[in-house]
C-alpha atoms as a PDB file:
ATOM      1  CA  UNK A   1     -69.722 153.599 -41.373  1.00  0.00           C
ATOM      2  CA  UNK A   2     -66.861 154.629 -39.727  1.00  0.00           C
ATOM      3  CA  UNK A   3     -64.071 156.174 -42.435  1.00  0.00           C
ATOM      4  CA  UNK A   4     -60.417 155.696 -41.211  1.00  0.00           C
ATOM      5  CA  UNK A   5     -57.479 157.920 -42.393  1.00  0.00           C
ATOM      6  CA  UNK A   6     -54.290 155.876 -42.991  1.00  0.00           C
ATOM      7  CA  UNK A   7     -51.420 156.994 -39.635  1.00  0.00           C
ATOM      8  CA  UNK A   8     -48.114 158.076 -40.647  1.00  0.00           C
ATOM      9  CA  UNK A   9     -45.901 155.672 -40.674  1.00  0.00           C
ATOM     10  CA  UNK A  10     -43.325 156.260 -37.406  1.00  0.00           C
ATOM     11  CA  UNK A  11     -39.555 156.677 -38.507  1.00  0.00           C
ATOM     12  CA  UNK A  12     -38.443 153.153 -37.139  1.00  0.00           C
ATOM     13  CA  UNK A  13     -40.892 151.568 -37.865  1.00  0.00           C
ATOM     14  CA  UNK A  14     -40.449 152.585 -41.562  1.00  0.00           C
ATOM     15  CA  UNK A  15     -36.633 151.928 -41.429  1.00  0.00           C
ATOM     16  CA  UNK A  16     -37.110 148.688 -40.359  1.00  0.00           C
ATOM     17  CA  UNK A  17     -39.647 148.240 -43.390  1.00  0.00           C
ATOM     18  CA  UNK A  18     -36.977 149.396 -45.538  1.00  0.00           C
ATOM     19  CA  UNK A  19     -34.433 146.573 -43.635  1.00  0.00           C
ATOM     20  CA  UNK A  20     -36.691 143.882 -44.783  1.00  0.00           C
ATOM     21  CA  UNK A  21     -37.882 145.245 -48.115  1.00  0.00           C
ATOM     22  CA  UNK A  22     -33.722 144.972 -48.743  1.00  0.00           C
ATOM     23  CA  UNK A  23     -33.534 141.803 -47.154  1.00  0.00           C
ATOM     24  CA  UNK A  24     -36.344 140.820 -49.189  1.00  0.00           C
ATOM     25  CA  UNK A  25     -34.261 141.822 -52.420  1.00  0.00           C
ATOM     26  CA  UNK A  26     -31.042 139.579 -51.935  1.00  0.00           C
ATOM     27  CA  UNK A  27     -32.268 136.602 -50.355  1.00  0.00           C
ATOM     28  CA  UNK A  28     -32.132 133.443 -51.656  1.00  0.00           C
ATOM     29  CA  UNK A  29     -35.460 131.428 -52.086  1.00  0.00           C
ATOM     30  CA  UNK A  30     -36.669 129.582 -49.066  1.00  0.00           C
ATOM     31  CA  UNK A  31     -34.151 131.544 -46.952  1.00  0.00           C
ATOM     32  CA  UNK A  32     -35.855 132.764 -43.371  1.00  0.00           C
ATOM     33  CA  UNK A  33     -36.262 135.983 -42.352  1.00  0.00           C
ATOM     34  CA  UNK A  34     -32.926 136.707 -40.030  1.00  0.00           C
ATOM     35  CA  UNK A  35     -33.247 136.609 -36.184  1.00  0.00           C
ATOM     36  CA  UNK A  36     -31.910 140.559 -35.996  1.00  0.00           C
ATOM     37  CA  UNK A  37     -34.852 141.389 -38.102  1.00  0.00           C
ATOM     38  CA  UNK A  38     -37.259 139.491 -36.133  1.00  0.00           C
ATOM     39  CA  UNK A  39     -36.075 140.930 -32.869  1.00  0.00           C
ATOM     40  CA  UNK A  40     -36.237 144.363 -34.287  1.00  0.00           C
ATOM     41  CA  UNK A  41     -39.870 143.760 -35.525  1.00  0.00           C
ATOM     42  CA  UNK A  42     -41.209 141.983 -32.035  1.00  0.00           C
ATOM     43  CA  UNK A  43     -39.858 145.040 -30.122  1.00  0.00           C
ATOM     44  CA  UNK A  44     -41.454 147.926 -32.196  1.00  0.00           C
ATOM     45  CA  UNK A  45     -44.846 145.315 -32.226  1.00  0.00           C
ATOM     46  CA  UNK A  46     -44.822 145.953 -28.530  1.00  0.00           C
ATOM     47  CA  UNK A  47     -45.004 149.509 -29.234  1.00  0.00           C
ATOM     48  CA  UNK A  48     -46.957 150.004 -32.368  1.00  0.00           C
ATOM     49  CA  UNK A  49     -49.235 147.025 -31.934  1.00  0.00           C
ATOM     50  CA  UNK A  50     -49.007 143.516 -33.273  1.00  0.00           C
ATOM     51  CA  UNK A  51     -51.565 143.687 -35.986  1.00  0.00           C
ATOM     52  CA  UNK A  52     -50.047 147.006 -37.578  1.00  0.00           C
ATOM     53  CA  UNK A  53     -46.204 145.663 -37.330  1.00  0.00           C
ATOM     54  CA  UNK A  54     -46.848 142.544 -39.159  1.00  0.00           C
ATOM     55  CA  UNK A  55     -49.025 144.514 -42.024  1.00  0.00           C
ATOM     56  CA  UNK A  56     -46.044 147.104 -42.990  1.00  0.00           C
ATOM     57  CA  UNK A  57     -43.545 144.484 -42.528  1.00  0.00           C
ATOM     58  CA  UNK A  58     -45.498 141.603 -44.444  1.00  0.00           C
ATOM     59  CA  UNK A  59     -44.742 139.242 -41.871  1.00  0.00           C
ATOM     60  CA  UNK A  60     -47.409 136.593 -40.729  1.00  0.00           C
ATOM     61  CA  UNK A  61     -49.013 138.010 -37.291  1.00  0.00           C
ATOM     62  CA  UNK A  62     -48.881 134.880 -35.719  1.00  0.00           C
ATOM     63  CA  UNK A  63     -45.476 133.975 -36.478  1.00  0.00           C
ATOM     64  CA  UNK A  64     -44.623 137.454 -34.847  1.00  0.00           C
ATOM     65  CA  UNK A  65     -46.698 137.156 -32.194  1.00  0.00           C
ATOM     66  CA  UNK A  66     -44.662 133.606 -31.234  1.00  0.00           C
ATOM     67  CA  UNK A  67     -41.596 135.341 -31.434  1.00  0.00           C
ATOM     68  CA  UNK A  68     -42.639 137.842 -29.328  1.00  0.00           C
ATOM     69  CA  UNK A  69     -43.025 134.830 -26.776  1.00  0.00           C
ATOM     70  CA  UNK A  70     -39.936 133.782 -27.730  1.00  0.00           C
ATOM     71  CA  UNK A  71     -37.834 136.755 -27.053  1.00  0.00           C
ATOM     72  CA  UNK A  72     -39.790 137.179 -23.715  1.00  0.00           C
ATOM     73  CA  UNK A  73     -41.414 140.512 -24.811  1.00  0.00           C
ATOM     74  CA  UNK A  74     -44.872 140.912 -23.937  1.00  0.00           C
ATOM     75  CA  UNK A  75     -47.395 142.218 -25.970  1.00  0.00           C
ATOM     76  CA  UNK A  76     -50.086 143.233 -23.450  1.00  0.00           C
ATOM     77  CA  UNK A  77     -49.339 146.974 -23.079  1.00  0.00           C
ATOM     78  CA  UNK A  78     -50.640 148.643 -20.133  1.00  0.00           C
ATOM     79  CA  UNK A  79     -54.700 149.120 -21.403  1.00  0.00           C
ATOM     80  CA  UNK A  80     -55.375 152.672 -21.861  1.00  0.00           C
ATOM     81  CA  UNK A  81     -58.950 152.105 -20.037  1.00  0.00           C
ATOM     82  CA  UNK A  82     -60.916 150.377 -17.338  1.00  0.00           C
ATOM     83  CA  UNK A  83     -63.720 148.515 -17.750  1.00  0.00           C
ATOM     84  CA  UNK A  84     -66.549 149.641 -14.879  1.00  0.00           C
ATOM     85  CA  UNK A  85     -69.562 147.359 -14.158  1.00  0.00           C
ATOM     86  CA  UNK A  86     -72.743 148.865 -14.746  1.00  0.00           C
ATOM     87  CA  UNK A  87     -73.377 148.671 -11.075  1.00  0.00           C
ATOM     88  CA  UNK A  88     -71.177 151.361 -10.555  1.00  0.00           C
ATOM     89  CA  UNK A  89     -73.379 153.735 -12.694  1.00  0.00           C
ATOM     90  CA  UNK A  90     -75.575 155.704 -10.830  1.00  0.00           C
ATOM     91  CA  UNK A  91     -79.171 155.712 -11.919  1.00  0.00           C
ATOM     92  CA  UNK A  92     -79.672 159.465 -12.295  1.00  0.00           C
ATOM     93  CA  UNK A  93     -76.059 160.661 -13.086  1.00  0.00           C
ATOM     94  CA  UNK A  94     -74.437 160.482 -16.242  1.00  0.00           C
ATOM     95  CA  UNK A  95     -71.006 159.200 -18.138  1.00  0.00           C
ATOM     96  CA  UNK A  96     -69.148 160.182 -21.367  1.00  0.00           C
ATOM     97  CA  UNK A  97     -67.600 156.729 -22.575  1.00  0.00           C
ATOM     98  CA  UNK A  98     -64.801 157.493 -25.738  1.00  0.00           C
ATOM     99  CA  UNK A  99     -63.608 155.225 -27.887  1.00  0.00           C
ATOM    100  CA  UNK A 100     -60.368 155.832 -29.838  1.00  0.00           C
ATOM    101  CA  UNK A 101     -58.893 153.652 -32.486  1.00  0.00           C
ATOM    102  CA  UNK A 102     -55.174 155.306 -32.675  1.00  0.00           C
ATOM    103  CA  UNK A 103     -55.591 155.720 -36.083  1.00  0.00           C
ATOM    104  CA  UNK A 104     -57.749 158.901 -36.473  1.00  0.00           C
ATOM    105  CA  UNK A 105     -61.682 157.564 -35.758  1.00  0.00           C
ATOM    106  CA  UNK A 106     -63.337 157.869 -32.821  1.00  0.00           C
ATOM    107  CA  UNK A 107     -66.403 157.805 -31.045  1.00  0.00           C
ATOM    108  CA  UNK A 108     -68.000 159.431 -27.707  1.00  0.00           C
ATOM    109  CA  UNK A 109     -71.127 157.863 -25.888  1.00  0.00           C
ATOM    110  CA  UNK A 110     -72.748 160.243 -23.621  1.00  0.00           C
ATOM    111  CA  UNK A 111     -75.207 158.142 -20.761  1.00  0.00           C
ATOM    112  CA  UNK A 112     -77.883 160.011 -19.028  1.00  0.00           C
ATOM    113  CA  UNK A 113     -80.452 158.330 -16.919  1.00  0.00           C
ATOM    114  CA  UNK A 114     -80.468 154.496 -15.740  1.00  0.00           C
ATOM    115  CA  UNK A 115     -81.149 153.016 -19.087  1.00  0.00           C
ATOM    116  CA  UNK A 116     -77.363 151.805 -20.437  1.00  0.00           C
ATOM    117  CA  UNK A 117     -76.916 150.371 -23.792  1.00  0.00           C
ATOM    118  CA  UNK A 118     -74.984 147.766 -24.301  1.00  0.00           C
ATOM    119  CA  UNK A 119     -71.617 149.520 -24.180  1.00  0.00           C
ATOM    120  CA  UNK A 120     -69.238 146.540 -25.156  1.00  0.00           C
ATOM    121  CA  UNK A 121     -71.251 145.661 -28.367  1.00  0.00           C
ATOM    122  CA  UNK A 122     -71.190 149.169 -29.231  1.00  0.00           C
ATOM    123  CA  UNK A 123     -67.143 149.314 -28.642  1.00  0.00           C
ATOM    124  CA  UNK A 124     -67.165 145.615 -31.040  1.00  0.00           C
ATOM    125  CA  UNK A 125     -69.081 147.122 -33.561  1.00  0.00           C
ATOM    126  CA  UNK A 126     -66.674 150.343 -33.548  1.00  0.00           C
ATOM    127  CA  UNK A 127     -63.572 148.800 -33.424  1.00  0.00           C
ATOM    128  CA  UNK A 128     -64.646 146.221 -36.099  1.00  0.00           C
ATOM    129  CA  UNK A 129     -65.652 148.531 -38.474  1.00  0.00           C
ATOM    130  CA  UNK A 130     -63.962 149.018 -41.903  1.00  0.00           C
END
């Protein structure tokens, strides 16, 4: 099992945790989360990652992820790798594949020979590990 260290918390993102943890504190019941906030939030999602944003801020990931439709900010970040079909392997070379959470784990394949594993269930299995 894979054992993940917790990241640092980035300054903004942690001052805007502290902008709704206040909010939090004087609202009224039933009162929704100001638009400001929400903006704030969907832009540092882009940046941090969806899933991550809406755990600090205890927001619901799906309501963020509308908003982030709704402000016209897209959360598909440039992908930090390219997927290459096995075809393009050659059968007597060899290939280092990494994977790389963000938050500390990893994991390097090293292929030799013509036999290939199945490389995406092996990058599931990592990134769904806990």
């Amino acid at each position: 099992m894979v054992k993940r260290k917790r990241l640092e918390v980035p300054a903004r993102l942690a001052g805007l945790e502290q902008q709704f943890a206040a909010w939090r504190k004087t609202r009224a019941k039933g009162e929704r989360i100001p638009e400001r906030l929400w903006k704030a939030a969907a832009k540092l999602a882009v940046e941090f990652g969806l899933s991550r944003t809406a755990k600090l801020l205890k927001v619901d990931y799906y309501h963020l992820k509308k908003r982030l439709d709704r402000y016209g900010v897209s959360s598909n970040r440039n992908p930090a790798f390219m997927e290459i079909p096995p075809v393009a392997f050659p059968s007597s070379g060899e290939c280092v594949i990494e994977f790389d959470d963000g938050a500390g784990a990893s994991m390097r394949v090293h292929l030799k020979g013509a036999d290939l594993p199945d490389v995406l269930a092996l990058g599931r299995s990592f990134w769904n590990a806990e």
